[in-house]
PDB file of N, CA and C in Angstrom:
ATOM      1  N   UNK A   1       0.847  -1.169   0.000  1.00  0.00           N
ATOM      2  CA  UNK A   1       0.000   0.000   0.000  1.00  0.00           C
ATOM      3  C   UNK A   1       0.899   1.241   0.000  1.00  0.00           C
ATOM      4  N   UNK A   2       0.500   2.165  -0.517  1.00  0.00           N
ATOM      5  CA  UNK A   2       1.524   3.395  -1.126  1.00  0.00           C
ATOM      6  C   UNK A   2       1.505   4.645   0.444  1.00  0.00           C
ATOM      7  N   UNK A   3       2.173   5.007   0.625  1.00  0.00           N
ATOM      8  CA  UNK A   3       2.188   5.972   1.911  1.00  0.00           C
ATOM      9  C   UNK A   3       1.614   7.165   1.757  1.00  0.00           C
ATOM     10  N   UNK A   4       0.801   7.638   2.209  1.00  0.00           N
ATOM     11  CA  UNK A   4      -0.069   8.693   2.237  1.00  0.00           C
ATOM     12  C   UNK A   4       0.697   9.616   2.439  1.00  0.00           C
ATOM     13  N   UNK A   5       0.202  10.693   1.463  1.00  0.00           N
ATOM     14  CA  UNK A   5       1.272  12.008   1.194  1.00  0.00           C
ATOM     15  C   UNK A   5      -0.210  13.082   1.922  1.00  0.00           C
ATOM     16  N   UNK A   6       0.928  14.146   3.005  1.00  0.00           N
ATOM     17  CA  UNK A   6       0.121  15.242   3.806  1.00  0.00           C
ATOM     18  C   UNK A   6       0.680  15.957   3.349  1.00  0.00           C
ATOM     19  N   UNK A   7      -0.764  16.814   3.218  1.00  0.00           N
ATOM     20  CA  UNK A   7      -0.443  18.219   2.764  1.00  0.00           C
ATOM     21  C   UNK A   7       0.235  19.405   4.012  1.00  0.00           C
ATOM     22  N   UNK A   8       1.598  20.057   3.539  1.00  0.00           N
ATOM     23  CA  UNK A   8       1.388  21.226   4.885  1.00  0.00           C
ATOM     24  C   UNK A   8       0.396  22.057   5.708  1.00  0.00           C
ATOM     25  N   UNK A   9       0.473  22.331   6.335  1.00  0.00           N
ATOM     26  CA  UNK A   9      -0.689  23.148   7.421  1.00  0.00           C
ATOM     27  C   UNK A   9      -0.733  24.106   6.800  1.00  0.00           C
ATOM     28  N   UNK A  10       0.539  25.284   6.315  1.00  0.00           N
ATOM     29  CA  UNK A  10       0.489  26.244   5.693  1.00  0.00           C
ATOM     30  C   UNK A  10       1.455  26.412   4.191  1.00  0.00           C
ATOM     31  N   UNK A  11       1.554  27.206   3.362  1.00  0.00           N
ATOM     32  CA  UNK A  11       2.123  27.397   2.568  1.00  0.00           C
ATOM     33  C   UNK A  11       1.898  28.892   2.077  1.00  0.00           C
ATOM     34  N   UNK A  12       3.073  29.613   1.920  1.00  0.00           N
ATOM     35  CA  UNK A  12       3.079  31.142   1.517  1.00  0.00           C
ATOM     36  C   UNK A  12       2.823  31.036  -0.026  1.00  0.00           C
ATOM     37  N   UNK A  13       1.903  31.894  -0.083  1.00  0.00           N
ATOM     38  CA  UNK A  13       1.585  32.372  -1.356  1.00  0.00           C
ATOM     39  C   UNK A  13       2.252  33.355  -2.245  1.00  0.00           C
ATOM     40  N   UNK A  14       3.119  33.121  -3.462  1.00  0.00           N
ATOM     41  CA  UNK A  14       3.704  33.972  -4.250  1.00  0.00           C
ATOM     42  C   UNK A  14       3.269  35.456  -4.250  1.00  0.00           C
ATOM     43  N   UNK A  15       4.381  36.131  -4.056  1.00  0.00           N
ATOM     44  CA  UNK A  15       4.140  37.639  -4.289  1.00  0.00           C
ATOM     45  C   UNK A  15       3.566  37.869  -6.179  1.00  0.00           C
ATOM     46  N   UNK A  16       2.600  38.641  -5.990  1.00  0.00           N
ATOM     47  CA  UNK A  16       1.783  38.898  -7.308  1.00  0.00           C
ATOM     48  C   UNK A  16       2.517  39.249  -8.560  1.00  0.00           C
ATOM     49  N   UNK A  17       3.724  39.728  -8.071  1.00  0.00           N
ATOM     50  CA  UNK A  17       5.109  40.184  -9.355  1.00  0.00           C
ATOM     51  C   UNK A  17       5.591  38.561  -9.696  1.00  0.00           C
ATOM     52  N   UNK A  18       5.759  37.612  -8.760  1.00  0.00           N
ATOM     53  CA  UNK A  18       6.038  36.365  -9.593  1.00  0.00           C
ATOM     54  C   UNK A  18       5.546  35.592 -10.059  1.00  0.00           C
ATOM     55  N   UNK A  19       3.571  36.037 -10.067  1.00  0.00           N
ATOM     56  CA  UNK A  19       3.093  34.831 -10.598  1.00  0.00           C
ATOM     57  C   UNK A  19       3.064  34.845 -12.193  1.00  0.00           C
ATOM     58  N   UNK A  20       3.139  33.680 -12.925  1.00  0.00           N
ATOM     59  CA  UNK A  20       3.941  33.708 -14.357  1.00  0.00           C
ATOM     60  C   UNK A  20       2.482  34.531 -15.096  1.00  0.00           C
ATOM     61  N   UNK A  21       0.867  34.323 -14.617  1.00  0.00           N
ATOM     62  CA  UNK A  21      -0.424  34.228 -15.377  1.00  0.00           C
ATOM     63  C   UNK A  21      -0.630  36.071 -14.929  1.00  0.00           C
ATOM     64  N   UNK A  22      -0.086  36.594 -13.952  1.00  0.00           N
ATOM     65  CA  UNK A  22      -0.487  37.799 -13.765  1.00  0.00           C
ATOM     66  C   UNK A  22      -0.324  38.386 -14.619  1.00  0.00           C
ATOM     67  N   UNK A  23      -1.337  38.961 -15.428  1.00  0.00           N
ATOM     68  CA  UNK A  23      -1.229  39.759 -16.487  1.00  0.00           C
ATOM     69  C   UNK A  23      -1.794  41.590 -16.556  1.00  0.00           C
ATOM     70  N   UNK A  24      -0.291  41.854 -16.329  1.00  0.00           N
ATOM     71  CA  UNK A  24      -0.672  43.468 -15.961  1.00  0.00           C
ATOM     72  C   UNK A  24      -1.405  44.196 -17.747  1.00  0.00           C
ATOM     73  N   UNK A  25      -1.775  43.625 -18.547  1.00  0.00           N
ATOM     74  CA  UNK A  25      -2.237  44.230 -19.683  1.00  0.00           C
ATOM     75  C   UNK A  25      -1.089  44.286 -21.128  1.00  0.00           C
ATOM     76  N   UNK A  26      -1.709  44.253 -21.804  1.00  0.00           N
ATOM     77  CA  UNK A  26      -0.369  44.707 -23.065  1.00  0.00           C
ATOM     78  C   UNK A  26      -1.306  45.103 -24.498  1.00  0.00           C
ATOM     79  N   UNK A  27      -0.428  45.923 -24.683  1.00  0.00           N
ATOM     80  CA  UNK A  27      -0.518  47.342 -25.527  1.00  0.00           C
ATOM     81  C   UNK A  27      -1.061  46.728 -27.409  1.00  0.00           C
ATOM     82  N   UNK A  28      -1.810  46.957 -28.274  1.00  0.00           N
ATOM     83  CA  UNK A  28      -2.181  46.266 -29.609  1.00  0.00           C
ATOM     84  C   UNK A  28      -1.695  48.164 -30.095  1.00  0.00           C
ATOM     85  N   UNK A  29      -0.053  47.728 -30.632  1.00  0.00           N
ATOM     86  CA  UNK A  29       0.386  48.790 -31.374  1.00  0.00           C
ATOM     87  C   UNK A  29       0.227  48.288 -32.623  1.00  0.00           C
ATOM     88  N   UNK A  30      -0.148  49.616 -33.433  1.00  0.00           N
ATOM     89  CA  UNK A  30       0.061  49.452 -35.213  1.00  0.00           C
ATOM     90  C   UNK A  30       0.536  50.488 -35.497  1.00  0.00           C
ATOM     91  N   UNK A  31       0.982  49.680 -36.304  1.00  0.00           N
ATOM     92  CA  UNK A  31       2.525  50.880 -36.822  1.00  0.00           C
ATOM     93  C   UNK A  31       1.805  51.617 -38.140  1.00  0.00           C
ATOM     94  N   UNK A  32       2.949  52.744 -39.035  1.00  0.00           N
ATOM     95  CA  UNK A  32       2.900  53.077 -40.012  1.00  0.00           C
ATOM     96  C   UNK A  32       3.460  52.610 -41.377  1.00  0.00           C
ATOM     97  N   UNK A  33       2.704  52.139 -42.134  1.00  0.00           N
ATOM     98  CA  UNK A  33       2.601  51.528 -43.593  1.00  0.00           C
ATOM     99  C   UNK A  33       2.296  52.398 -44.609  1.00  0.00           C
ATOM    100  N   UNK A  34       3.381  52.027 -45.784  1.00  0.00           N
ATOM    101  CA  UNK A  34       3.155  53.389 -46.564  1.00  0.00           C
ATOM    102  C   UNK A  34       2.259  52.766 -48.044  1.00  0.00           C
ATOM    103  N   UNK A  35       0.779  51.824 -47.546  1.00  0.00           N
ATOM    104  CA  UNK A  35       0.362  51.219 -48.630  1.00  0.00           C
ATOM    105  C   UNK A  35      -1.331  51.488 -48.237  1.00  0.00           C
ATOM    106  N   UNK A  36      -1.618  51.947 -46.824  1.00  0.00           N
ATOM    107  CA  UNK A  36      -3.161  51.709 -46.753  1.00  0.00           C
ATOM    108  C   UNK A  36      -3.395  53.786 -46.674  1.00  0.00           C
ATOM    109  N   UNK A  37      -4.234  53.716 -46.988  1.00  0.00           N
ATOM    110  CA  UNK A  37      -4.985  55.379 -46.815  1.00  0.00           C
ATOM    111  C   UNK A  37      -5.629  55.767 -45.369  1.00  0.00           C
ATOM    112  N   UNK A  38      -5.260  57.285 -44.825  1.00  0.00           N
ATOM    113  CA  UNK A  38      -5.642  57.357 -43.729  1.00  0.00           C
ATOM    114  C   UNK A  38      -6.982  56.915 -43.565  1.00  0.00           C
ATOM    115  N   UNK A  39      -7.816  57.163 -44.810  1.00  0.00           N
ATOM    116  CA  UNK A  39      -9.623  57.522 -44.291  1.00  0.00           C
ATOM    117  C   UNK A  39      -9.896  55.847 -44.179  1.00  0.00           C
ATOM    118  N   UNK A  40      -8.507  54.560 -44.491  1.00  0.00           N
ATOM    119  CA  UNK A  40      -9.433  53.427 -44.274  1.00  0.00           C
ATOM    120  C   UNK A  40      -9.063  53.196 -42.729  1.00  0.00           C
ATOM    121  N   UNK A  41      -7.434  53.231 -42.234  1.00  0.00           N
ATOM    122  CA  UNK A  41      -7.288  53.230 -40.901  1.00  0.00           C
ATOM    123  C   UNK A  41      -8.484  53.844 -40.279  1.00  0.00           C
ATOM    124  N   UNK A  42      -8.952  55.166 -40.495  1.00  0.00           N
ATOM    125  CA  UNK A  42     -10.076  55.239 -39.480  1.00  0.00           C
ATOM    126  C   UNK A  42     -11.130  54.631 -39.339  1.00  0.00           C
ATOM    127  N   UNK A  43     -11.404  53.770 -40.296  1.00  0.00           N
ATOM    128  CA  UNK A  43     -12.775  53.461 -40.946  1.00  0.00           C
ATOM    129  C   UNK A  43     -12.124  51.824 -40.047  1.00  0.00           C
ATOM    130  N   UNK A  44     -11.036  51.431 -40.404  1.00  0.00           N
ATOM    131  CA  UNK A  44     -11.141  50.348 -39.335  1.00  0.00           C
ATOM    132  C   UNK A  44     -10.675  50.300 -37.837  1.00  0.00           C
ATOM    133  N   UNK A  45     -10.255  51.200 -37.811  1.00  0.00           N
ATOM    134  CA  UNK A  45     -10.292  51.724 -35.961  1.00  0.00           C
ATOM    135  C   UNK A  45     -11.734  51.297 -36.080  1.00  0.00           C
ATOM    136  N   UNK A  46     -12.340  52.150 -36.275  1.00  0.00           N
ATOM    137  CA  UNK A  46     -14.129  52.366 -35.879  1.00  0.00           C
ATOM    138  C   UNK A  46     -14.734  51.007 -35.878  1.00  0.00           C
ATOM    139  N   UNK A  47     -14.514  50.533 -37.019  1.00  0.00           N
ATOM    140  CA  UNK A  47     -15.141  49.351 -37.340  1.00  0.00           C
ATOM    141  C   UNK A  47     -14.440  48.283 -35.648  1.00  0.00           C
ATOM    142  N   UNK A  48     -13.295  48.032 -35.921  1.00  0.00           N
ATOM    143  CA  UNK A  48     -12.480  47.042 -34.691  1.00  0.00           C
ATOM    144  C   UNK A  48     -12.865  47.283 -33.329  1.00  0.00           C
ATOM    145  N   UNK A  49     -12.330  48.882 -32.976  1.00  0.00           N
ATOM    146  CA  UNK A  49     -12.543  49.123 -31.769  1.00  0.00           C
ATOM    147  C   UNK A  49     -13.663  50.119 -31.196  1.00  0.00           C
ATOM    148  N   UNK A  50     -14.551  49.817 -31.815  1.00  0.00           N
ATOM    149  CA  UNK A  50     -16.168  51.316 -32.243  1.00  0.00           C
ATOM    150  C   UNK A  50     -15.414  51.992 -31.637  1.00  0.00           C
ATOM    151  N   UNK A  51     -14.632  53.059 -32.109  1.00  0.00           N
ATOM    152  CA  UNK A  51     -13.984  54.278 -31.400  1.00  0.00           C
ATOM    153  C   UNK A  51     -15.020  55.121 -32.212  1.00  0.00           C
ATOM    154  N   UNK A  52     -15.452  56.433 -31.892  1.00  0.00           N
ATOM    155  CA  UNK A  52     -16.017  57.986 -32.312  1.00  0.00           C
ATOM    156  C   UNK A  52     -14.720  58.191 -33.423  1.00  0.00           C
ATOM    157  N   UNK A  53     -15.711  58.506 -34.762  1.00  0.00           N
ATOM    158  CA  UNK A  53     -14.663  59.206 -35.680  1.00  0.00           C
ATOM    159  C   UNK A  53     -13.414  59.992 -35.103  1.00  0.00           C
ATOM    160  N   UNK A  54     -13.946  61.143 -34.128  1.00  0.00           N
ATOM    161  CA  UNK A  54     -12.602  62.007 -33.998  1.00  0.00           C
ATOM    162  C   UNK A  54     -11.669  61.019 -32.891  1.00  0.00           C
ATOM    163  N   UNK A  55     -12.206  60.034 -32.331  1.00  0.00           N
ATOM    164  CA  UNK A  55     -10.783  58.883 -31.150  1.00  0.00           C
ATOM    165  C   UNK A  55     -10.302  58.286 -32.801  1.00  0.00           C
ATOM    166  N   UNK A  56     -10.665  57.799 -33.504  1.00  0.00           N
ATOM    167  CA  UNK A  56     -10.241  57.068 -34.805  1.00  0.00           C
ATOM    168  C   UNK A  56      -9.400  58.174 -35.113  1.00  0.00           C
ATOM    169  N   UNK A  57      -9.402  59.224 -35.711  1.00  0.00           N
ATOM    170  CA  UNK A  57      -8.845  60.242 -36.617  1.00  0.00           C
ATOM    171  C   UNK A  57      -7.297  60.862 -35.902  1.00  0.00           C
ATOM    172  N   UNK A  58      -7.732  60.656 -34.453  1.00  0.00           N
ATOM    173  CA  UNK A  58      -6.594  61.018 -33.818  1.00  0.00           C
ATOM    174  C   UNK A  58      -5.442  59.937 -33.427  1.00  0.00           C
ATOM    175  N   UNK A  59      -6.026  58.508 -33.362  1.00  0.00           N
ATOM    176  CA  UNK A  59      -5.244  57.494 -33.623  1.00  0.00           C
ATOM    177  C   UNK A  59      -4.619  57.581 -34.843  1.00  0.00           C
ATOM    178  N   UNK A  60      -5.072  57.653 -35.527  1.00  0.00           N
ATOM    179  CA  UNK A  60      -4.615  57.822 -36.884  1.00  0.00           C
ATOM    180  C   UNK A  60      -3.605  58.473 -36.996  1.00  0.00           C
ATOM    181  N   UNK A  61      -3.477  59.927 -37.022  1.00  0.00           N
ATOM    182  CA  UNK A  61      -2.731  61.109 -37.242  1.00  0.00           C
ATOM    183  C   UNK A  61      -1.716  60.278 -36.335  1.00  0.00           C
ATOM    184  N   UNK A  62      -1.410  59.785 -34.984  1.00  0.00           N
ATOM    185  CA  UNK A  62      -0.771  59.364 -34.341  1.00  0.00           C
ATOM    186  C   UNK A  62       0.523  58.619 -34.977  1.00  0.00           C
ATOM    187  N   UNK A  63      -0.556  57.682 -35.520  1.00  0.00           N
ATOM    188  CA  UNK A  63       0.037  56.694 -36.523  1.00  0.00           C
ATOM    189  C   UNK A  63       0.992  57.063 -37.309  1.00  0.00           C
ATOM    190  N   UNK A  64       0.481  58.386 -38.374  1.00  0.00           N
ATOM    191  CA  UNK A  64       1.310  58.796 -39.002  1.00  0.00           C
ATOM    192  C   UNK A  64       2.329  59.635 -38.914  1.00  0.00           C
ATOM    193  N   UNK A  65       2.461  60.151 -37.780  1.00  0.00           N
ATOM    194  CA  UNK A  65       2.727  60.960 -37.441  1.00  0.00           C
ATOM    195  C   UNK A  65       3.804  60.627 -36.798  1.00  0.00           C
ATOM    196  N   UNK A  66       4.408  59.737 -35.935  1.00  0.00           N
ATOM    197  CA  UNK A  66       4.872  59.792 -34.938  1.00  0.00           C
ATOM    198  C   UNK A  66       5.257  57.655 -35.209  1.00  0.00           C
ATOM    199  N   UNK A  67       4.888  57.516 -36.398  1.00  0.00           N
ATOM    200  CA  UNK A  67       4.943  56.096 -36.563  1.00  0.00           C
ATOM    201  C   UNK A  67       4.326  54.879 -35.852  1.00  0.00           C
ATOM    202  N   UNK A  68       3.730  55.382 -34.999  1.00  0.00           N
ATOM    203  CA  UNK A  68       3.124  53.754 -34.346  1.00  0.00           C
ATOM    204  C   UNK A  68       2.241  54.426 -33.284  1.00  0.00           C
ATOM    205  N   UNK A  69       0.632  53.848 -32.741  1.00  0.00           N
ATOM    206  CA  UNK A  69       0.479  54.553 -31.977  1.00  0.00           C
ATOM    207  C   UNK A  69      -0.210  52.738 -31.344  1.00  0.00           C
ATOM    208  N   UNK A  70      -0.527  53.265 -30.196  1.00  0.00           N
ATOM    209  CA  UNK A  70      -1.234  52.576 -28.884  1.00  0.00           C
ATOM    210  C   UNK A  70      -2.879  52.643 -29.500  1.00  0.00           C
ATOM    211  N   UNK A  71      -3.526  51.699 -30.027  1.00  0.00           N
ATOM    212  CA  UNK A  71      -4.727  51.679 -30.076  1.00  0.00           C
ATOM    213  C   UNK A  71      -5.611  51.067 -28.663  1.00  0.00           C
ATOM    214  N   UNK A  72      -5.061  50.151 -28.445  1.00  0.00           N
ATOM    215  CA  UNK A  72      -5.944  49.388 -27.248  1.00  0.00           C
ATOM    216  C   UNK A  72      -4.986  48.585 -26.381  1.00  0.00           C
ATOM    217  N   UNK A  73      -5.335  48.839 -25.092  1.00  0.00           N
ATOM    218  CA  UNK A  73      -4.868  48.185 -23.918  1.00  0.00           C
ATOM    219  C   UNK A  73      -5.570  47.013 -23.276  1.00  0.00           C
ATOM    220  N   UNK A  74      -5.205  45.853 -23.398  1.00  0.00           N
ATOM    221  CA  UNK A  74      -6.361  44.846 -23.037  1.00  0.00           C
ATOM    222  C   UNK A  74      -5.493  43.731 -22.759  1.00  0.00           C
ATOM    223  N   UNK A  75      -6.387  42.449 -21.592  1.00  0.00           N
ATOM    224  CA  UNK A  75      -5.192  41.250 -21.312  1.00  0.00           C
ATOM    225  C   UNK A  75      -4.810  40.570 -22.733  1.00  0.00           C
ATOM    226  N   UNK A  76      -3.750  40.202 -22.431  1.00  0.00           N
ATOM    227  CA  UNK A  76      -2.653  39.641 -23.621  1.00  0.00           C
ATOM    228  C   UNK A  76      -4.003  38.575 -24.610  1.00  0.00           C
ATOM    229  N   UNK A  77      -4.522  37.620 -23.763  1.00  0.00           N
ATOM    230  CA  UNK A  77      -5.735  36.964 -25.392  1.00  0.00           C
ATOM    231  C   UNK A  77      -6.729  37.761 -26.388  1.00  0.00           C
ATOM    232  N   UNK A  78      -7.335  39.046 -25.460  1.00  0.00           N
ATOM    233  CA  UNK A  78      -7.943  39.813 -26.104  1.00  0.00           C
ATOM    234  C   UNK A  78      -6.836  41.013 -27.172  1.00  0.00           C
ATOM    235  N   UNK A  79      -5.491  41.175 -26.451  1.00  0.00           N
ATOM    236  CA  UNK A  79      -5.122  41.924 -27.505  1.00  0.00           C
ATOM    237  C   UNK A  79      -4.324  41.567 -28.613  1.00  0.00           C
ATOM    238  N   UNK A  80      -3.867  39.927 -28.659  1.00  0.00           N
ATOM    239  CA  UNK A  80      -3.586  38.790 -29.456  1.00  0.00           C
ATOM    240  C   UNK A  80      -4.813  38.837 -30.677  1.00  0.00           C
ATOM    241  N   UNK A  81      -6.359  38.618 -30.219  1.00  0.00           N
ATOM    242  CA  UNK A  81      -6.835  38.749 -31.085  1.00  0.00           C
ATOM    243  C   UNK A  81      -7.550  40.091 -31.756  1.00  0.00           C
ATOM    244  N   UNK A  82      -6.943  41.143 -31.178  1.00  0.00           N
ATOM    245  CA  UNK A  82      -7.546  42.561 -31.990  1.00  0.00           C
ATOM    246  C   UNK A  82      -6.101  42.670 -33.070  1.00  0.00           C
ATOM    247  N   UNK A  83      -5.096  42.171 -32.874  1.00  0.00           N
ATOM    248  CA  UNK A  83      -3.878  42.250 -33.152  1.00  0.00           C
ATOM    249  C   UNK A  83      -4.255  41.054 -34.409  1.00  0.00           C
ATOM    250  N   UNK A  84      -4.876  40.508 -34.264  1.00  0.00           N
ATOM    251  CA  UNK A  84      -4.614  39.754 -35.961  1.00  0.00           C
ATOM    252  C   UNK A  84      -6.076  40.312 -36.618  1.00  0.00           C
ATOM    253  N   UNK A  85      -7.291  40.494 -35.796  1.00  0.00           N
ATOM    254  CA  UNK A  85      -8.070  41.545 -36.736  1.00  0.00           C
ATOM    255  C   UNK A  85      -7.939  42.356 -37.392  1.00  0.00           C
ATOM    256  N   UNK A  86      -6.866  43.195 -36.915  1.00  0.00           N
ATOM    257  CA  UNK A  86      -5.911  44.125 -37.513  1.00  0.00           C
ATOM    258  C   UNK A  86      -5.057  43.998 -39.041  1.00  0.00           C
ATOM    259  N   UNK A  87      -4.542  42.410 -38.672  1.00  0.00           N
ATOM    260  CA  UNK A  87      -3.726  42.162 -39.286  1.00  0.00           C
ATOM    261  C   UNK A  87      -4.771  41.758 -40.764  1.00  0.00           C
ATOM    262  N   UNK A  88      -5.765  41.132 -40.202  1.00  0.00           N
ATOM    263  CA  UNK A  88      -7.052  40.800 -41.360  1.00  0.00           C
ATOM    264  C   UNK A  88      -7.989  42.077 -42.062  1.00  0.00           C
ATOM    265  N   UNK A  89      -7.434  43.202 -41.760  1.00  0.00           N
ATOM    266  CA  UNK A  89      -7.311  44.603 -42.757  1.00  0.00           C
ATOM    267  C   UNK A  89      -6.125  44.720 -42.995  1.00  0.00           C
ATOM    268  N   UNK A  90      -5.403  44.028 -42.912  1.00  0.00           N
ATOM    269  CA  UNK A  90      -4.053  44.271 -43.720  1.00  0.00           C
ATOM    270  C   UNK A  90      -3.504  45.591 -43.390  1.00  0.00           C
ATOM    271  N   UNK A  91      -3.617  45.680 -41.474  1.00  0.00           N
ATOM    272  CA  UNK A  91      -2.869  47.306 -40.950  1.00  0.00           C
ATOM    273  C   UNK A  91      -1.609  45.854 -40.192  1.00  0.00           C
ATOM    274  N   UNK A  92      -0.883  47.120 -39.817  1.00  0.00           N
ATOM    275  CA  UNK A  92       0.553  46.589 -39.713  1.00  0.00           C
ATOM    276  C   UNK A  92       0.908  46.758 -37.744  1.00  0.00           C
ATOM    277  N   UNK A  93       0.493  45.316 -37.199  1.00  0.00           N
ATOM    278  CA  UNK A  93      -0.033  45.418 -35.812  1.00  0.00           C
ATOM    279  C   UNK A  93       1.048  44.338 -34.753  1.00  0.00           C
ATOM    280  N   UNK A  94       1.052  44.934 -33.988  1.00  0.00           N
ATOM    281  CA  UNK A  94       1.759  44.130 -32.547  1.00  0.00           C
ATOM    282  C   UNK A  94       1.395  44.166 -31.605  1.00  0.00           C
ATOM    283  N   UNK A  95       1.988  43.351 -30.795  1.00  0.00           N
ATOM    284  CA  UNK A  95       1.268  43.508 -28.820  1.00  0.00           C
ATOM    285  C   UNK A  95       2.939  43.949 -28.296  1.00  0.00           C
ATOM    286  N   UNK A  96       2.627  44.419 -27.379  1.00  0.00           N
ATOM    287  CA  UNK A  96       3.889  44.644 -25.942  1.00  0.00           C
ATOM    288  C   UNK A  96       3.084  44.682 -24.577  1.00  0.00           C
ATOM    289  N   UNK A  97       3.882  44.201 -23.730  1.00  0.00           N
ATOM    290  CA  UNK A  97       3.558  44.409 -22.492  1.00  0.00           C
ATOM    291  C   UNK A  97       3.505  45.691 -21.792  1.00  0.00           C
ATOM    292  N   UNK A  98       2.658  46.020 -21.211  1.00  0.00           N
ATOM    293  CA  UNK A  98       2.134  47.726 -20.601  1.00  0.00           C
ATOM    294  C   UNK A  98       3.280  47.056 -19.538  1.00  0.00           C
TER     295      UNK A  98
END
């Protein structure tokens, strides 16, 4: 018969900076491409992330402006998949960690 394994009485719980799943958010950047037209970037901001024409227009200008802007902040699966929606208008998209 196999020896019964006890559990400890107590055990400390990882500080929240080491747990591997804590996910402080990360960033769905799209960069600047010199092949799509501003008025469709806005038109798919709006469409992706229903932003108000003028949050779209100013992402935009961002975009071009300054080469890459921060569209949406969201946990890493949700911004994995705005990040290939993106990519399925053929805008030019990444994640980073906030």
């Amino acid at each position: 018969m196999p020896a019964a394994t006890i559990a400890p009485e107590r055990t400390d719980a990882p500080e929240v900076e080491d747990r591997p799943d804590h996910d402080r958010g990360w960033n769905v950047v799209v960069w600047n491409d010199p092949v799509n037209l501003m008025s469709y970037v806005v038109l798919v901001f709006r469409r992706v992330f229903g932003y108000s024409e003028d949050k779209a227009t100013r992402l935009m200008l961002e975009v071009h402006h300054e080469g890459r802007s921060i569209v949406n902040t969201a946990p890493r699966e949700k911004a994995e998949i705005d990040c290939y929606t993106l990519h399925r208008y053929a805008l030019w998209a990444t994640i980073e960690r906030v």
